[in-house]
Protein backbone atom coordinates (compact mmCIF):
# COMPACT_ATOMS: atom_id res chain seq x y z
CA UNK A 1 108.76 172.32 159.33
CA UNK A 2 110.98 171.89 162.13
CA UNK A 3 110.99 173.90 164.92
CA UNK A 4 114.07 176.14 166.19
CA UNK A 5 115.80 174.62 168.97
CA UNK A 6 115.46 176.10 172.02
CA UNK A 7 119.03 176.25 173.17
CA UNK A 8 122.02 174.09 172.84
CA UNK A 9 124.96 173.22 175.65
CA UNK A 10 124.30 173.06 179.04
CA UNK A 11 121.33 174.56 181.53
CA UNK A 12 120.58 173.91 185.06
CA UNK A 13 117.53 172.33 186.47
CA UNK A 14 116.98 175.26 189.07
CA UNK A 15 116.50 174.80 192.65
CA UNK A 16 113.97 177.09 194.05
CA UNK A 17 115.63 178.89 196.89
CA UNK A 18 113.40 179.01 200.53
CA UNK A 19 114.07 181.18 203.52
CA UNK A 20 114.61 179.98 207.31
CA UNK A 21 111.16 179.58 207.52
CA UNK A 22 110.69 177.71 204.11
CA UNK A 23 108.98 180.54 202.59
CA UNK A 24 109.74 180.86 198.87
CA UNK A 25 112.78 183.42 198.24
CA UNK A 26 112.58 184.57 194.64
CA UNK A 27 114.63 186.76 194.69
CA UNK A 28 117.12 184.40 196.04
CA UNK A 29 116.59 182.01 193.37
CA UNK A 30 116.32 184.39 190.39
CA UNK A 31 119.86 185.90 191.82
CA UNK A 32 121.07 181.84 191.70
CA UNK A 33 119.98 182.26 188.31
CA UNK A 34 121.40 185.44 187.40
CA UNK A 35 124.73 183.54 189.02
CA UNK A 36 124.62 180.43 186.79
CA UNK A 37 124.14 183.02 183.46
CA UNK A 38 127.39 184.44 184.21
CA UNK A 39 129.14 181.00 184.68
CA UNK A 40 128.54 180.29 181.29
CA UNK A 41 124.64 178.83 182.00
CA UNK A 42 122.43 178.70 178.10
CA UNK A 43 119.08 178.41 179.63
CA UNK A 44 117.41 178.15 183.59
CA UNK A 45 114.42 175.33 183.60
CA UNK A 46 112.63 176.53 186.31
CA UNK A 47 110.10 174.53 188.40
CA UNK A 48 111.42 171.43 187.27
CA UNK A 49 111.89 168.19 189.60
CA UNK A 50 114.83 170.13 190.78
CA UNK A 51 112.94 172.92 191.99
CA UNK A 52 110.84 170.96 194.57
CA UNK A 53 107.44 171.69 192.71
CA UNK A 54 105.41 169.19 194.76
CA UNK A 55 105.76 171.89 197.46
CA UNK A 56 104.62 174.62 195.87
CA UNK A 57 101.66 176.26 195.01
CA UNK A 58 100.52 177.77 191.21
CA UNK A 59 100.79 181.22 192.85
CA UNK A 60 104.58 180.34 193.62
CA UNK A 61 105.46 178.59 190.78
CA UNK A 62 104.88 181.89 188.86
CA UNK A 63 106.25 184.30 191.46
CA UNK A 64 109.66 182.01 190.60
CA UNK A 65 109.39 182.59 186.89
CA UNK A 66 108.71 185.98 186.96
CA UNK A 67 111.84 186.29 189.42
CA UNK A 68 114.30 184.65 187.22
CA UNK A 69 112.80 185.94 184.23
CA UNK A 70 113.67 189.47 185.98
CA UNK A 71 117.09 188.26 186.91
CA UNK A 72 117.96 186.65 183.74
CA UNK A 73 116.76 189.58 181.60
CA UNK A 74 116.78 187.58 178.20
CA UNK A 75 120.11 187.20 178.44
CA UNK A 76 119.46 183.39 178.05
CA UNK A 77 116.25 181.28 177.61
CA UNK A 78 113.98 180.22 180.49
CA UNK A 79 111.99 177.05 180.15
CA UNK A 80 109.02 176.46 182.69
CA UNK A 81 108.91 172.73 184.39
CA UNK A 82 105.32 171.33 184.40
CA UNK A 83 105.40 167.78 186.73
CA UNK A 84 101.16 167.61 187.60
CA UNK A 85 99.96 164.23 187.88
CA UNK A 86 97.75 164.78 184.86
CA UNK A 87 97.36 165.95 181.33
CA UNK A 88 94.39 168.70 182.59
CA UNK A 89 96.53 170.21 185.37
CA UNK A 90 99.38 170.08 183.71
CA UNK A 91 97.86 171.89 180.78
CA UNK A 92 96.87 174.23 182.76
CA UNK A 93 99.55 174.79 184.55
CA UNK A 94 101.40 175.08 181.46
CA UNK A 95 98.68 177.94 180.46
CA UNK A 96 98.82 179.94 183.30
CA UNK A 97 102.77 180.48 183.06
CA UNK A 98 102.28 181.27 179.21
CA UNK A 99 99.37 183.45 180.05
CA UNK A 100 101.26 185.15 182.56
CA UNK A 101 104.53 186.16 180.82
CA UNK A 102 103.67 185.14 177.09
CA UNK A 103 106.82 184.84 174.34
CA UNK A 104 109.48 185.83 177.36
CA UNK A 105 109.08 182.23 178.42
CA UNK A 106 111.05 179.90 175.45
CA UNK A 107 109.48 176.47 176.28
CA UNK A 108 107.53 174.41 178.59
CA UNK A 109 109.70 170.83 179.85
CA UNK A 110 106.64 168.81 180.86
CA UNK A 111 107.48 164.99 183.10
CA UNK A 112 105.46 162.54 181.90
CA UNK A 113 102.96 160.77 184.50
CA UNK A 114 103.20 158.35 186.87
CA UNK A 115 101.91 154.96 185.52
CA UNK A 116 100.91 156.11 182.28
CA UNK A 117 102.73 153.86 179.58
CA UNK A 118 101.84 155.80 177.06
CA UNK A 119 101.32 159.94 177.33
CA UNK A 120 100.38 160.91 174.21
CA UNK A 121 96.92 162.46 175.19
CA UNK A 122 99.31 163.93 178.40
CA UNK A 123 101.51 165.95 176.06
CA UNK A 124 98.62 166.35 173.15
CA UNK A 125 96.37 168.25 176.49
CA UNK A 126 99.41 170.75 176.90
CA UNK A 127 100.25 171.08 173.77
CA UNK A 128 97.11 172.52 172.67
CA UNK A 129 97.22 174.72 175.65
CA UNK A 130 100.51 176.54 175.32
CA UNK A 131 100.12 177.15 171.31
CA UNK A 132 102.89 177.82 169.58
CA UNK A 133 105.72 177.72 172.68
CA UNK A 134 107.52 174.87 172.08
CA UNK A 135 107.05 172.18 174.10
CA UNK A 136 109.63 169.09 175.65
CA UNK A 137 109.11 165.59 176.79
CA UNK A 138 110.80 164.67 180.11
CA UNK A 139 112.19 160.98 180.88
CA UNK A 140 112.47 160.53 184.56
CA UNK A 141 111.55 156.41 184.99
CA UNK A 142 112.75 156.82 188.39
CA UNK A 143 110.58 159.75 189.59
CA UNK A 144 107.96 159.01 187.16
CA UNK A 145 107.49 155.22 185.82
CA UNK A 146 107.27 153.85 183.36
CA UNK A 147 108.57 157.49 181.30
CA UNK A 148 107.98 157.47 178.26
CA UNK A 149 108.72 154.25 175.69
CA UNK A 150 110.82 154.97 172.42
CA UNK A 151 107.93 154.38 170.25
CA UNK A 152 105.88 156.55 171.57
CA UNK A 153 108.28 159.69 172.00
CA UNK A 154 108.26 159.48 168.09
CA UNK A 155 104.92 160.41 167.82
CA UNK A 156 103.94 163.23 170.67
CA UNK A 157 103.93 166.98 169.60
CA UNK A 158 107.43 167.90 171.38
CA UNK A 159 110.22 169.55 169.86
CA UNK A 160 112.92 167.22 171.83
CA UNK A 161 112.90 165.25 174.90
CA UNK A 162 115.31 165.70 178.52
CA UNK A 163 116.49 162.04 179.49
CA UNK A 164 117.25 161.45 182.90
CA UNK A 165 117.18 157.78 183.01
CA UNK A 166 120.65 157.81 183.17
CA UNK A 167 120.98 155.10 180.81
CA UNK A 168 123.39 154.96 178.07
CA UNK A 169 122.06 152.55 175.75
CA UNK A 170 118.71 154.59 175.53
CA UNK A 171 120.43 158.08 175.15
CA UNK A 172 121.73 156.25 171.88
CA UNK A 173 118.77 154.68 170.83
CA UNK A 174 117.13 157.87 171.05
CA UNK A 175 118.96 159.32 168.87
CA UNK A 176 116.99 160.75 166.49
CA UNK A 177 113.68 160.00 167.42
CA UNK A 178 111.51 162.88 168.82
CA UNK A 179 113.46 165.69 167.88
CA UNK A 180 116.52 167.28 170.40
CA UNK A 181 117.54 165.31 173.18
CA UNK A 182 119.10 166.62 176.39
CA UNK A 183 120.42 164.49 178.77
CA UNK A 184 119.11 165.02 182.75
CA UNK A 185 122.29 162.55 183.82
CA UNK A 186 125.89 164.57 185.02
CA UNK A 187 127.52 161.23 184.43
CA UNK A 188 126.68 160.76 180.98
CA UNK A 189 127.92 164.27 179.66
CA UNK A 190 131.04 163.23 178.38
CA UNK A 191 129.37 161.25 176.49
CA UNK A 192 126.02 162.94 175.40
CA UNK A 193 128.07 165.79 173.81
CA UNK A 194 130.64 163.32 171.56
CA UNK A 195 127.32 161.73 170.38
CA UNK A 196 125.30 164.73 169.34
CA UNK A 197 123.21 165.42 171.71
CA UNK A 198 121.79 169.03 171.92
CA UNK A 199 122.32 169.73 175.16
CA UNK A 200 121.97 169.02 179.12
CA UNK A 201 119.48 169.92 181.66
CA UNK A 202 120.98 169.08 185.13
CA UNK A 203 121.04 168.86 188.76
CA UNK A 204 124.39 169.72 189.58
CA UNK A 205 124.86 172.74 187.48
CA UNK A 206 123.40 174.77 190.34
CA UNK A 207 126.62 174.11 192.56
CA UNK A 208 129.50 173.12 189.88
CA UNK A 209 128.45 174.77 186.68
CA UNK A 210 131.65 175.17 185.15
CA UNK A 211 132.59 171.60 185.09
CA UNK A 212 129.34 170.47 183.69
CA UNK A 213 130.04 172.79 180.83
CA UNK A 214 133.71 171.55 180.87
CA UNK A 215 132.35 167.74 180.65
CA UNK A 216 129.88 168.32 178.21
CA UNK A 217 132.67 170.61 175.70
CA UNK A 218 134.75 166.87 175.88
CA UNK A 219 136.78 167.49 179.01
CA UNK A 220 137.37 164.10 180.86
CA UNK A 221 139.02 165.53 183.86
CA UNK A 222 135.92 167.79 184.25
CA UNK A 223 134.12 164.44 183.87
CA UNK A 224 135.32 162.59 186.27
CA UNK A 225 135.60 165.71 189.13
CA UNK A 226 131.80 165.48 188.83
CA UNK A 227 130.91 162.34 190.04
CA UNK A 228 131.48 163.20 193.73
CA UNK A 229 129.13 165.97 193.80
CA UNK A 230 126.78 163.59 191.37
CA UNK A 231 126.51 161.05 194.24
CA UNK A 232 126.03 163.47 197.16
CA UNK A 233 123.29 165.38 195.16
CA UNK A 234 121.89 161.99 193.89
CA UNK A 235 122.00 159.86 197.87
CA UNK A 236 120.26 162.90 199.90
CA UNK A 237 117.73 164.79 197.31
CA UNK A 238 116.97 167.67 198.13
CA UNK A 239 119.35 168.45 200.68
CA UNK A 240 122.50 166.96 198.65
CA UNK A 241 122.38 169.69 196.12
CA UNK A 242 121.48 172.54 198.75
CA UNK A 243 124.29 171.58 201.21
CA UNK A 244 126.94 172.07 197.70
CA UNK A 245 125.23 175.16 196.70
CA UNK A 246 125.49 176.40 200.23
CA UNK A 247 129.32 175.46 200.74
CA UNK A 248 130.33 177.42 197.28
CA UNK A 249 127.33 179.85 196.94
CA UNK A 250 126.44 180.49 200.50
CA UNK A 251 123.24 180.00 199.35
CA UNK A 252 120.49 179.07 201.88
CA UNK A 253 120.27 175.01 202.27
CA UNK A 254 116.31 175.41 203.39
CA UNK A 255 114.02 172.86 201.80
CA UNK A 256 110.76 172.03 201.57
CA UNK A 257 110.52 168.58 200.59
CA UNK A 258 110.70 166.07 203.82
């Protein structure tokens, strides 16, 4: 039996927010997420690429979710990132967050590994450690080559799949296979919501969150407004997407990862 999605339309890929000296500011971020709610935000992935998690430790990772889960207050659902280099740690990664705050966390978005051409035994690890919360595939051949092959997304125990290749002619191929597909691309969300998908997981929502929503609802002005921020965030990442959340947030441009 299928399982219920866990949201449709558009949710940001959360920055985690650090203080002048780089210490983690949860409160910070789960305010940011409290902000992007309000815009019109229908879920927060936290810990995700986005969020820098190469620089932080399980202890942090957790002191985040439990900060936007605060912040957010159910109002929308929170999905956990998981990006460990293998299937054990990210299993038990994966564990401790569901151990931690149980059914208030609605999924678990989990990047496939680095030079793995096939994850199944990746996403088969986590699966069996998170239970019943559902669990996504993440895309990301850029961050994480080779990603993960058509073929094989049909067959791993995910309810749906984020695609950040960027790449039109797979977000159509996909189509169908693997369950609910959200695309990880702001350029492609004009398209990804004429075509079906279920939603978007992105980047730029932390700074221009009303447009994404705009682009994805079929708005080709909205569309096209996006690409400037796109490229900034894209050329200079991390610091791209602080420096626009800092010029219409105020929000702190600290980051970790250099």
């Amino acid at each position: 039996m299928p399982h219920p999605r866990i949201f449709s339309g558009v949710a940001v890929a959360l920055t985690t927010l650090f203080d002048d000296s780089l210490e983690v500011d949860a409160q910070a971020t789960g305010a940011h997420a409290r902000r992007l709610v309000d815009a019109g935000m229908r879920a927060i992935v936290v810990c995700g690429t986005t969020g820098e998690p190469e620089t932080l430790s399980p202890s942090e990772k957790l002191q985040v979710l439990e900060a936007v889960l605060d912040a957010v207050a159910g109002d929308v659902p929170v999905v956990m990132g998981v990006t460990e280099p293998s299937g054990r740690q990210a299993a038990e990664s994966a564990a401790s967050a569901v151990g931690l705050v149980g059914g208030e966390m609605a999924g678990v978005l989990a990047r496939s590994p680095r030079g793995v051409p096939d994850p199944t035994d990746f996403y088969s690890r986590i699966h069996a450690a998170i239970g019943p919360v559902p669990l996504l595939a993440y895309h990301f051949p850029a961050v994480a080559p080779p990603g993960i092959p058509l073929n094989v997304l049909a067959g791993l125990p995910v309810v749906g799949h984020k695609d950040s290749s960027g790449d039109p002619e797979r977000l159509l191929a996909a189509l169908g296979v693997g369950g609910d597909i959200y695309v990880g691309a702001s350029t492609l969300l004009l398209m990804a919501g004429a075509v079906g998908c279920a939603g978007a997981i992105l980047q730029l929502a932390n700074a221009a969150p009303e447009q994404c929503l705009q682009a994805f609802a079929g708005d080709a002005d909205a569309q096209r407004a996006l690409v400037e921020g796109h490229l900034r965030a894209k050329g200079d990442f991390p610091r791209g997407v602080k420096t626009l959340m800092h010029e219409r947030f105020g929000t702190s441009p600290a980051f970790r990862l250099r």
